[in-house]
N, C-alpha and C. Protein backbone atom coordinates (compact mmCIF):
# COMPACT_ATOMS: atom_id res chain seq x y z
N UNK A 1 -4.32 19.26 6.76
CA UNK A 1 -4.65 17.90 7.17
C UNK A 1 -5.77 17.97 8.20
N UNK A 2 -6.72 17.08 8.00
CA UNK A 2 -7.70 16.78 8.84
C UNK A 2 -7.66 16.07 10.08
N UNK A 3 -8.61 16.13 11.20
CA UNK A 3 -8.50 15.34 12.21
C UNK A 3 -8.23 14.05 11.75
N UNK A 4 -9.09 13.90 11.21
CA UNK A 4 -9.06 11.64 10.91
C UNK A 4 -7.89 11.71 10.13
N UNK A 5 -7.31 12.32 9.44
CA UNK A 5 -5.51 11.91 8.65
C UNK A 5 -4.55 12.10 9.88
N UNK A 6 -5.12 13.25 10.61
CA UNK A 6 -3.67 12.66 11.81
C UNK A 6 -3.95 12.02 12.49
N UNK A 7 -5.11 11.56 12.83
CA UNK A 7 -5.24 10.64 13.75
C UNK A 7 -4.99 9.32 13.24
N UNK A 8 -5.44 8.94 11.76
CA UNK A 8 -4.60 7.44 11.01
C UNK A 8 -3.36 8.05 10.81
N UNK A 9 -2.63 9.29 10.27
CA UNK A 9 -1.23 9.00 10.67
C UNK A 9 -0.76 8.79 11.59
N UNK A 10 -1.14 9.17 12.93
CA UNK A 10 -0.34 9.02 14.21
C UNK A 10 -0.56 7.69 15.08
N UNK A 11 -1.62 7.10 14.23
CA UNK A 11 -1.78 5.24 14.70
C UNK A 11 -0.74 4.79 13.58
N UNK A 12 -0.82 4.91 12.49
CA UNK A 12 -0.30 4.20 11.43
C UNK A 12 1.36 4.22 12.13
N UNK A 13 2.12 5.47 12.56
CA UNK A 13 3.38 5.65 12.59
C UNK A 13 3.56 5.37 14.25
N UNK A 14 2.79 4.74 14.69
CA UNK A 14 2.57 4.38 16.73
C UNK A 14 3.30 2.29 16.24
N UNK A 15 2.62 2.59 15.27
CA UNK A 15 2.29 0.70 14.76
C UNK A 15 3.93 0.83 14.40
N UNK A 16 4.27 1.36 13.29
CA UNK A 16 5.45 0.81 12.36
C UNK A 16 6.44 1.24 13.37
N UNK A 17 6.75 1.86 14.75
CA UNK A 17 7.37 2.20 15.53
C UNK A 17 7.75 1.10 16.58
N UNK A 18 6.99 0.46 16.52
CA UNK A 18 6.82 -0.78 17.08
C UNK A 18 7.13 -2.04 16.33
N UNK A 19 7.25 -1.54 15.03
CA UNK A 19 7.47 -2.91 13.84
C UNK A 19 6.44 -3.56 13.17
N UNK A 20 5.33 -2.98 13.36
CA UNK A 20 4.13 -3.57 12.94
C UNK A 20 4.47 -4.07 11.69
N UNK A 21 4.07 -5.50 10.90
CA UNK A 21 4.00 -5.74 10.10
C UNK A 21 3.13 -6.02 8.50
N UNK A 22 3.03 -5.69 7.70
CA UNK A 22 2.15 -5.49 6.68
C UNK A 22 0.51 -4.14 7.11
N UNK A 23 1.31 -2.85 7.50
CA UNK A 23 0.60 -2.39 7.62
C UNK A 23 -0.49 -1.47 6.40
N UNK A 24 -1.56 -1.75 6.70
CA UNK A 24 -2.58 -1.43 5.73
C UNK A 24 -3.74 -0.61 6.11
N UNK A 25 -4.21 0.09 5.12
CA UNK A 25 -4.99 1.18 5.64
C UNK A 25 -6.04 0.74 4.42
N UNK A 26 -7.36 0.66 5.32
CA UNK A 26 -8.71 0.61 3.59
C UNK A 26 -9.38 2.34 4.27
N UNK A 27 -10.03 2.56 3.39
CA UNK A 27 -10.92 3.73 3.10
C UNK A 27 -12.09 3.01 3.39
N UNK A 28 -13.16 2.97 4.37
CA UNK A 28 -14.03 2.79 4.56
C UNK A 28 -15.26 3.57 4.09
N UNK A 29 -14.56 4.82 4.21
CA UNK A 29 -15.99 6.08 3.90
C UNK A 29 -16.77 5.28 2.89
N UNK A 30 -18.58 5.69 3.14
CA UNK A 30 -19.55 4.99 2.30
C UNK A 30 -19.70 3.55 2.21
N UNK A 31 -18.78 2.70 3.35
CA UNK A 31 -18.66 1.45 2.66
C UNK A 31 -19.05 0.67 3.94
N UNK A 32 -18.65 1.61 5.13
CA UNK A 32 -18.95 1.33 6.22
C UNK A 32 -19.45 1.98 7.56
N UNK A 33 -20.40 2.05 8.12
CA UNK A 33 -21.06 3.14 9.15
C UNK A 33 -19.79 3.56 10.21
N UNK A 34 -19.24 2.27 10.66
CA UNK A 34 -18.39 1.91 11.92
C UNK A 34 -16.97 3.04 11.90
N UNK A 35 -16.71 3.03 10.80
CA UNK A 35 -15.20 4.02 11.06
C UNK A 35 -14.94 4.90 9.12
N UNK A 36 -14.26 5.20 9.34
CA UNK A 36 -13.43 6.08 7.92
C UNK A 36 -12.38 5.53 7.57
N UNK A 37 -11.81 4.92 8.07
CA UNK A 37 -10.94 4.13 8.44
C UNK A 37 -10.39 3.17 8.87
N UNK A 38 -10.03 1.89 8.46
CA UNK A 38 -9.65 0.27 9.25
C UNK A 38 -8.28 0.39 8.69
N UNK A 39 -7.29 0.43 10.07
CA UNK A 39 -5.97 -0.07 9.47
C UNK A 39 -5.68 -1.24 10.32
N UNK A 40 -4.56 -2.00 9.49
CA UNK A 40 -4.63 -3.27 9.60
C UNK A 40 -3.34 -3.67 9.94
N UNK A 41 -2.65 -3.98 10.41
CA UNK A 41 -1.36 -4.83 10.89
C UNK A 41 -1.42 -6.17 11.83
N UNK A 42 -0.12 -6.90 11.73
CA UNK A 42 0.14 -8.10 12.95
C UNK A 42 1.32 -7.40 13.57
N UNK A 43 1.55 -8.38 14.52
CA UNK A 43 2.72 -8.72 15.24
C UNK A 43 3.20 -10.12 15.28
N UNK A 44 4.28 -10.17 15.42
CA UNK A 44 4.47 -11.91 15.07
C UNK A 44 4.42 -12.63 16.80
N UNK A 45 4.64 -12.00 17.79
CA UNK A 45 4.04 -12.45 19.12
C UNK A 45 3.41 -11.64 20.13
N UNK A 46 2.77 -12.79 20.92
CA UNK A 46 1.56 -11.90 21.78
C UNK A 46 2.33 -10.88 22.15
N UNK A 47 3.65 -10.25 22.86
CA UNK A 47 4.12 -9.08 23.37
C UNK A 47 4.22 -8.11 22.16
N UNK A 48 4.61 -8.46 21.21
CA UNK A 48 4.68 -7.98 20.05
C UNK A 48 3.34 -7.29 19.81
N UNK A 49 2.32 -7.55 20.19
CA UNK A 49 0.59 -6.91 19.57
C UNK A 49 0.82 -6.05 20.47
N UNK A 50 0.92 -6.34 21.60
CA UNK A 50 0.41 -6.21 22.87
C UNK A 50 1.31 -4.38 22.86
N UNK A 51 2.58 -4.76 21.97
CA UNK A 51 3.80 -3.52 22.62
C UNK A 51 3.29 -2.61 21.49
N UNK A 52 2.69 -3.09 20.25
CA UNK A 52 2.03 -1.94 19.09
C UNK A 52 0.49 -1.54 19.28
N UNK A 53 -0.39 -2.39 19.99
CA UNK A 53 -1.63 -1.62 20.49
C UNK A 53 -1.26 -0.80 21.62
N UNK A 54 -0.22 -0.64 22.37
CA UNK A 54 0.05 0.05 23.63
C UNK A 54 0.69 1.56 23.34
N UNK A 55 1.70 1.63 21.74
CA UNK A 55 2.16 2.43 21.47
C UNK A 55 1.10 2.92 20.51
N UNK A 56 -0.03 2.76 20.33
CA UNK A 56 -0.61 3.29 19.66
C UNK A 56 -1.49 4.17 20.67
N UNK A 57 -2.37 3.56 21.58
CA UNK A 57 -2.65 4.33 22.53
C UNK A 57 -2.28 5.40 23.13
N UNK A 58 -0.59 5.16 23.32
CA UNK A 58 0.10 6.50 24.11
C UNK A 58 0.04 7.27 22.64
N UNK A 59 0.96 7.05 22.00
CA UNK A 59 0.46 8.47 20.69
C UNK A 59 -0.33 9.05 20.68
N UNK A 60 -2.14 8.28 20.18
CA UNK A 60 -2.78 9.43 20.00
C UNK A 60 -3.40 9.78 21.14
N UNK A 61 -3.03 9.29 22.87
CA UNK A 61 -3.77 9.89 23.87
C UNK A 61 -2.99 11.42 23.65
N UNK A 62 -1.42 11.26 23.76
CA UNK A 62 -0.28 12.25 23.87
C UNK A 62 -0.65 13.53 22.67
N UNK A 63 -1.71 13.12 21.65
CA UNK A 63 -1.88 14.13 20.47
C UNK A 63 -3.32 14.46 21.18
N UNK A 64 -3.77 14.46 22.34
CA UNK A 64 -4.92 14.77 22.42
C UNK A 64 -6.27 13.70 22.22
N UNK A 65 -6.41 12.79 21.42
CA UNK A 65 -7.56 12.09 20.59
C UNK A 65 -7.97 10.83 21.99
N UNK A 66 -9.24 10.64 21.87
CA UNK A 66 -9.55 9.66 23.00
C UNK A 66 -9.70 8.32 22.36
N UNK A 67 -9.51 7.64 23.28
CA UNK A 67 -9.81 5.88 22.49
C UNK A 67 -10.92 5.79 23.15
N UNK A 68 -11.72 4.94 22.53
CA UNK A 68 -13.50 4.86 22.52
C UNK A 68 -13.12 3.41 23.37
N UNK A 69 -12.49 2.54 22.69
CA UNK A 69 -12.41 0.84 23.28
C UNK A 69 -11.35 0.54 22.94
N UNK A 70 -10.45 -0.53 23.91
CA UNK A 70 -9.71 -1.63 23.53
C UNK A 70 -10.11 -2.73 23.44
N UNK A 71 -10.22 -3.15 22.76
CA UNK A 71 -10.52 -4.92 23.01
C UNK A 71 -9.81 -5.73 22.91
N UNK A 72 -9.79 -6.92 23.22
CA UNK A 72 -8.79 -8.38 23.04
C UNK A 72 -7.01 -7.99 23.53
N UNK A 73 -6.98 -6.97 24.27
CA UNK A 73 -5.80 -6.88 24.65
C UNK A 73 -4.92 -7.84 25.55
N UNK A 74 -5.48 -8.58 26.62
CA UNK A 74 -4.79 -9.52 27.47
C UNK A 74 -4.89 -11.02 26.29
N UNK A 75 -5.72 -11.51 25.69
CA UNK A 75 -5.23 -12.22 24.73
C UNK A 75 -4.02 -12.33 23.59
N UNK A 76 -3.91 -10.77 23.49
CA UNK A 76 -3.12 -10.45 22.23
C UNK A 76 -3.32 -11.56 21.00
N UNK A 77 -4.25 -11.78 20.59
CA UNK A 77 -4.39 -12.41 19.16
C UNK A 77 -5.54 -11.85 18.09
N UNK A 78 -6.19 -10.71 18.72
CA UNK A 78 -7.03 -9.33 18.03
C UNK A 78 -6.90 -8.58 18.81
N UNK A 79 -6.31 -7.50 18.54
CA UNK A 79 -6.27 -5.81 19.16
C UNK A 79 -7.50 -5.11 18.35
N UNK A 80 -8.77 -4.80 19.13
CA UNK A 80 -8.99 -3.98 18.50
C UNK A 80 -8.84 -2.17 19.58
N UNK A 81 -8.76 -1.89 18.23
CA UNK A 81 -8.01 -0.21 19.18
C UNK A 81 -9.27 0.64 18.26
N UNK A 82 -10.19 1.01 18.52
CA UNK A 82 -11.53 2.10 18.67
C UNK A 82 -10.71 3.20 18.84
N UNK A 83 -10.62 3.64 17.84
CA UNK A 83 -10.41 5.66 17.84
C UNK A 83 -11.88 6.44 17.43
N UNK A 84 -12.49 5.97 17.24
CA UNK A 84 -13.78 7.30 16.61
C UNK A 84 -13.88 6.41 15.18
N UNK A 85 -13.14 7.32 14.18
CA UNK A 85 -13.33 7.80 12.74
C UNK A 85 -12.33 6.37 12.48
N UNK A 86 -11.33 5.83 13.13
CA UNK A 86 -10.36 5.57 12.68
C UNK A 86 -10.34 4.02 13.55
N UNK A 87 -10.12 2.68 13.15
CA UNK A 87 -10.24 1.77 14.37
C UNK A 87 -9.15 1.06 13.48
N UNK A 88 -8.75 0.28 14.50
CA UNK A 88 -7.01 -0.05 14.03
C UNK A 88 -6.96 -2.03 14.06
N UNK A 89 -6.82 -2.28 13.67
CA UNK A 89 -6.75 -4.26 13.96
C UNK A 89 -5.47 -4.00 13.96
N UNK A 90 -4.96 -4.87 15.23
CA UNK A 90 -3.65 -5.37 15.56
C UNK A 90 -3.81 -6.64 15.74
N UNK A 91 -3.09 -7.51 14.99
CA UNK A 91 -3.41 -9.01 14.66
C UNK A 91 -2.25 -9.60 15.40
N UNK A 92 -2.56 -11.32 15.85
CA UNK A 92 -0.90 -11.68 15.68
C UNK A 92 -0.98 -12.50 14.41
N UNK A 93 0.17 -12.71 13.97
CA UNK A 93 -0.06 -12.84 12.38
C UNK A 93 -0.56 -14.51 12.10
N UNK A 94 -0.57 -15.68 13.12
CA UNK A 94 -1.18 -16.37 12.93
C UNK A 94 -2.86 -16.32 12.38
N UNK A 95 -3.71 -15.29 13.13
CA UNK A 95 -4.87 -14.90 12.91
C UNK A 95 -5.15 -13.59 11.98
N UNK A 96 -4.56 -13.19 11.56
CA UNK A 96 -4.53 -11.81 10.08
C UNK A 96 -4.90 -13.29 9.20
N UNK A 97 -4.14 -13.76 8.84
CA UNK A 97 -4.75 -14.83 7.51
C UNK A 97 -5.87 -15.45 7.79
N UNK A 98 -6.55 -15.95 8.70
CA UNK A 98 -7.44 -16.77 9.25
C UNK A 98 -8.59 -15.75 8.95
N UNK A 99 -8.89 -14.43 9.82
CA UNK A 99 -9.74 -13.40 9.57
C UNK A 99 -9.89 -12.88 8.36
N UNK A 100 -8.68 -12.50 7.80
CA UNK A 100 -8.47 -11.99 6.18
C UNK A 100 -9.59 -10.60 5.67
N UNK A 101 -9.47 -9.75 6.57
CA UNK A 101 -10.08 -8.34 6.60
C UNK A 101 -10.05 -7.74 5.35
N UNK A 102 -8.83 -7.34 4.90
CA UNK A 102 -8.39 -7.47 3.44
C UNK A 102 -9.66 -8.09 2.34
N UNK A 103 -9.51 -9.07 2.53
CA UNK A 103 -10.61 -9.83 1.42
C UNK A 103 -11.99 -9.44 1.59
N UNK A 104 -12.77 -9.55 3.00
CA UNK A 104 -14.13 -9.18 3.78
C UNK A 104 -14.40 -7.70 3.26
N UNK A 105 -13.38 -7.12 3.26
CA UNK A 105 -13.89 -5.59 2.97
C UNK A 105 -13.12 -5.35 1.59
N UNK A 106 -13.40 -6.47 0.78
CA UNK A 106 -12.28 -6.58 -0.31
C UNK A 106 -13.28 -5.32 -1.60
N UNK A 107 -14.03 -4.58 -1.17
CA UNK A 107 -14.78 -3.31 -2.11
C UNK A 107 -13.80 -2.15 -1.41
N UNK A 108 -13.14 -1.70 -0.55
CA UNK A 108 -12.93 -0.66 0.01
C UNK A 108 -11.77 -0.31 -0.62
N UNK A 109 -10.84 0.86 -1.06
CA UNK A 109 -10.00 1.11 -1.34
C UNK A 109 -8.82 1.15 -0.59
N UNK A 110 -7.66 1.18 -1.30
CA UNK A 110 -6.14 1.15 0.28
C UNK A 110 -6.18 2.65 0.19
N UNK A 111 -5.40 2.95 1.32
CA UNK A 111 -4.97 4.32 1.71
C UNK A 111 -3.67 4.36 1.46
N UNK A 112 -2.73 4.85 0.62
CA UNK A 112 -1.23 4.39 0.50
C UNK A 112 -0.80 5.72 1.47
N UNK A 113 0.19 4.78 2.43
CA UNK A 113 0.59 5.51 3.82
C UNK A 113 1.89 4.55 3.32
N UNK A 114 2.56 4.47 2.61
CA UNK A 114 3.85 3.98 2.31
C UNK A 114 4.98 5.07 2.70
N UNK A 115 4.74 6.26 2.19
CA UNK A 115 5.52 7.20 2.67
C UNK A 115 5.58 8.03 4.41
N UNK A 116 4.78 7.22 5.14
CA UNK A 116 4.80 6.96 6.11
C UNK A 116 5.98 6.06 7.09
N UNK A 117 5.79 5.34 6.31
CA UNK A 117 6.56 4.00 6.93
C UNK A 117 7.97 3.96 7.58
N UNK A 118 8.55 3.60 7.62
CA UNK A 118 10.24 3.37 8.39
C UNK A 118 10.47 2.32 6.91
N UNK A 119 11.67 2.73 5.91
CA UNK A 119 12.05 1.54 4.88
C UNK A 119 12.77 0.29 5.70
């Protein structure tokens, strides 16, 4: 396994640890300069973003990996979490449908991280 797979596994499994909901991973490579990676989840309230962009941070600081930026964190209604290769949207789920990332980057492929997950 490569840097950028543990570093989207160890965001991907920071998120669903927290409960993240409808979490999604696109393949950016070639499609986008910005990352290798956009994964995508909500939370259904502001503490709720706020407690899965926070556990995402401690993970991959705790694996070593630096975060480049947080953004929109005291709002909690866009998390963005800047890893490098790998940048994470933490939504609250009022605004995941509104933005609809999914559709915008609707050329990119999913990453199936299902066997990841908590059933």
């Amino acid at each position: 396994m490569n840097n950028n797979q543990d570093l989207l596994l160890t965001a991907v499994d920071a998120a669903d640890d927290k409960k993240a909901e409808n979490i999604l991973v696109l393949n950016m490579q070639g499609i986008s300069l910005i990352a290798d990676y956009f994964v995508i989840c909500h939370g259904n309230s502001d503490k709720q973003v706020q407690a899965i962009a926070n556990e995402i941070k401690d993970k991959v600081n705790e694996k070593g990996y630096n975060i480049k930026r947080l953004e929109g964190f005291d709002e909690a209604r866009w998390v963005l979490v800047d890893l490098g290769d790998v940048v994470v949207h933490v939504f609250h789920r009022e605004e995941r449908g509104y933005y609809n990332l999914e559709r915008l980057w609707g050329d990119a492929p999913f990453v199936d991280v299902k066997s990841e997950l908590t059933p």
